[in-house]
Protein backbone atom coordinates (compact mmCIF):
# COMPACT_ATOMS: atom_id res chain seq x y z
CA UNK A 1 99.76 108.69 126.14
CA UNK A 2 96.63 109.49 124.27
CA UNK A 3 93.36 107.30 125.68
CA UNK A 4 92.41 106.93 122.21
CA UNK A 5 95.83 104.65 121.24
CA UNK A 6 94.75 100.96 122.43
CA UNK A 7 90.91 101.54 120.63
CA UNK A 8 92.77 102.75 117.53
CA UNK A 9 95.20 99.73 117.71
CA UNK A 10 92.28 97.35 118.17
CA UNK A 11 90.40 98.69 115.18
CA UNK A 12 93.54 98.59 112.77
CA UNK A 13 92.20 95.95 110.64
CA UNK A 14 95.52 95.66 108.64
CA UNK A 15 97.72 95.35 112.21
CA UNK A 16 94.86 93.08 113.51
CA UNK A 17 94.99 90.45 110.24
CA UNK A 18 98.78 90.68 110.32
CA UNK A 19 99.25 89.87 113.92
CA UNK A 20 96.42 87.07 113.47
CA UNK A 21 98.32 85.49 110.41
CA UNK A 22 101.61 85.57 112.24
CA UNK A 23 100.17 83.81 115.06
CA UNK A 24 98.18 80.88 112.74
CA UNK A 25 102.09 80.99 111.21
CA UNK A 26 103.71 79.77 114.85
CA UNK A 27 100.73 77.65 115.64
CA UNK A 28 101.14 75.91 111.74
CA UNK A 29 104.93 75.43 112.99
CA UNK A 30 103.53 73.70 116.17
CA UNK A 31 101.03 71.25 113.81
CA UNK A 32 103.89 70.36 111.05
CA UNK A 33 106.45 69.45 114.07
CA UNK A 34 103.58 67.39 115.79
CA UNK A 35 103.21 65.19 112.72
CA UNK A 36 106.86 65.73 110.93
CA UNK A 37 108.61 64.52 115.08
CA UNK A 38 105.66 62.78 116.60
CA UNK A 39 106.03 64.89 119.48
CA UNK A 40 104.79 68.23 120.96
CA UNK A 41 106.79 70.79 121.93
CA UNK A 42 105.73 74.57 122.91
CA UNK A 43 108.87 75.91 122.22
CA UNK A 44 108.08 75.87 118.53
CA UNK A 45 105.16 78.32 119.06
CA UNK A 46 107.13 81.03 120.41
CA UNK A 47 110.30 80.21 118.76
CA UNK A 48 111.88 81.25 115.21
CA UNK A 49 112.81 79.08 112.63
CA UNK A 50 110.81 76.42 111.56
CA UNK A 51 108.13 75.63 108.34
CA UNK A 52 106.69 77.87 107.33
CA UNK A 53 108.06 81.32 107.85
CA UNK A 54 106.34 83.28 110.36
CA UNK A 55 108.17 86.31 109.95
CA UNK A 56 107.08 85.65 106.03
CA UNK A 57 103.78 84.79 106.49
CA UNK A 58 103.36 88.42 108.81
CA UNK A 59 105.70 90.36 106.28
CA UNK A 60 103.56 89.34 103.33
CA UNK A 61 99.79 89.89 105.14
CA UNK A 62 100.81 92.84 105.83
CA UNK A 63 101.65 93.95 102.37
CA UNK A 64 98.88 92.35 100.92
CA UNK A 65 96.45 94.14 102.99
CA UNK A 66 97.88 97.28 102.76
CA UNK A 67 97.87 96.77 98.67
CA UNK A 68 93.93 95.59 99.46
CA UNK A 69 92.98 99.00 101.61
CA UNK A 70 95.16 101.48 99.75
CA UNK A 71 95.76 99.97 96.41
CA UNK A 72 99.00 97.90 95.03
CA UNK A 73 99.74 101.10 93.07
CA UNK A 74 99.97 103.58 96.04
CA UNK A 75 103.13 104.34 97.78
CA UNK A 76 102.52 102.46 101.30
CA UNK A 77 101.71 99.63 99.87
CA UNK A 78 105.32 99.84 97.71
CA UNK A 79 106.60 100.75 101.62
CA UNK A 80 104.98 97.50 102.90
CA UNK A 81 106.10 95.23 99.65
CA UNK A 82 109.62 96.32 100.17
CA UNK A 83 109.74 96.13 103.98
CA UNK A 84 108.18 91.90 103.34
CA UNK A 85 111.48 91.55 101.10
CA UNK A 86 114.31 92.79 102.91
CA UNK A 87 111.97 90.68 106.09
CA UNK A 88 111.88 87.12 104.25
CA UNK A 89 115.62 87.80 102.50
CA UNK A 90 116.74 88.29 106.54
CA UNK A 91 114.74 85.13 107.56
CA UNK A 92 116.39 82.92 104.81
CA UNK A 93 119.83 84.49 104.31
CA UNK A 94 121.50 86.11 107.58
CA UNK A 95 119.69 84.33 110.04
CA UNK A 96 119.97 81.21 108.08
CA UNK A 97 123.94 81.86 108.24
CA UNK A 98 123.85 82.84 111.47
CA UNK A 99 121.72 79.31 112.40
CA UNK A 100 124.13 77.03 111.01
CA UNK A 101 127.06 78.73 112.27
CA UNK A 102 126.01 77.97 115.60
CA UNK A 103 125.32 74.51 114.91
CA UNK A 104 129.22 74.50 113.70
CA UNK A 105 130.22 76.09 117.23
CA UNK A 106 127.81 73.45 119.62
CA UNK A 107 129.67 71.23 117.63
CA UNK A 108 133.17 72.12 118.47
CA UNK A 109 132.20 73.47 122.11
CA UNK A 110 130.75 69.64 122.36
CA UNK A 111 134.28 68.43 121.00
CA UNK A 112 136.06 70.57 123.85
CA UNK A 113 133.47 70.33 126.57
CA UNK A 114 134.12 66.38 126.36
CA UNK A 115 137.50 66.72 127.00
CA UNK A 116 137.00 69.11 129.88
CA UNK A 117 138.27 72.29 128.43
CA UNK A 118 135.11 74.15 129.10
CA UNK A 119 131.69 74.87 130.23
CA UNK A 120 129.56 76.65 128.04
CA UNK A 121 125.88 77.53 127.20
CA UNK A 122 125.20 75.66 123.84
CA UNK A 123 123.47 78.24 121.21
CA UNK A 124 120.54 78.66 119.76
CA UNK A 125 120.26 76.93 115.99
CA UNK A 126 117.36 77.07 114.60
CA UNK A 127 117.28 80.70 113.56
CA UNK A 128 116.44 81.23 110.00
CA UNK A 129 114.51 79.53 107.59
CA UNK A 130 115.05 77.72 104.26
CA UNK A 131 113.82 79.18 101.20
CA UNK A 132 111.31 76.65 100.91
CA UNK A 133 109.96 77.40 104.33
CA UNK A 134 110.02 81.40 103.64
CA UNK A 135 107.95 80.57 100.30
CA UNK A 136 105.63 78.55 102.26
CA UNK A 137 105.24 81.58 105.23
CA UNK A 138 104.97 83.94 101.88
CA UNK A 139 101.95 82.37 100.59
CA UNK A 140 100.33 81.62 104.19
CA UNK A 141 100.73 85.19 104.24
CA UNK A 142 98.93 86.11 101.17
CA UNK A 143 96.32 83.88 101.32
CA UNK A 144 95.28 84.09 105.33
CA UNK A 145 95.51 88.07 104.45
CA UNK A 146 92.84 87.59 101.44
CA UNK A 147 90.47 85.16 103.46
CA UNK A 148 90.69 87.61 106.34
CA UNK A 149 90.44 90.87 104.77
């Protein structure tokens, strides 16, 4: 490995902001739980699902700063603004789907675990996002990007 790759990393300024907004995204999810459950609970930092979007608010820092450092008419940035779309269409469609689907199965392995059928791990739920919590992670995104950049 080249000695120069963790000093380049460090001094990307576009992988630095995105990685920053992404983690202000988890610890946002941490703040609106506190307040929306009265309770704290860790696992929402390093979990997915949740308001707002982390995987949107990354996706579209990303882009913006990319658009910022190379221009929204140059081809990375078009790279970047499509990769944010197919992201925050994942994190509100097919992992939404995917989410409630399990919530369906806990239910029914609850139904047959109670009558002592079987013993089963239950799944994880909260997997994707609503729109409304994608659009909020969108514009986290954007705007942490443009204060940071």
């Amino acid at each position: 490995m080249d000695h120069h790759f963790w000093p380049a990393i460090a001094h990307n300024r576009i992988f630095i902001i995105t990685l920053t907004v992404w983690l202000l995204a988890q610890a946002a999810k941490v703040l609106v739980g506190f307040f929306v459950e009265k309770r704290f609970n860790f696992r929402w930092f390093i979990g997915t699902g949740g308001m707002p979007s982390s995987h949107a608010a990354g996706a579209s820092a990303m882009a913006t700063c990319v658009g910022l450092d190379q221009g929204f008419n140059s081809v990375i940035f078009a790279v970047a603004a499509c990769f944010a779309m197919v992201t925050m269409f994942d994190a509100q469609g097919v992992r939404r789907a995917t989410g409630q689907q399990a919530t369906i199965l806990n239910k029914m392995m609850d139904d047959i675990y109670w009558k002592g059928q079987i013993e089963e791990e239950r799944l994880k739920e909260l997997i994707g996002h609503t729109p409304v919590q994608v659009l909020a992670g969108f514009i986290f995104g954007i705007v942490c990007a443009v204060i940071l950049y």
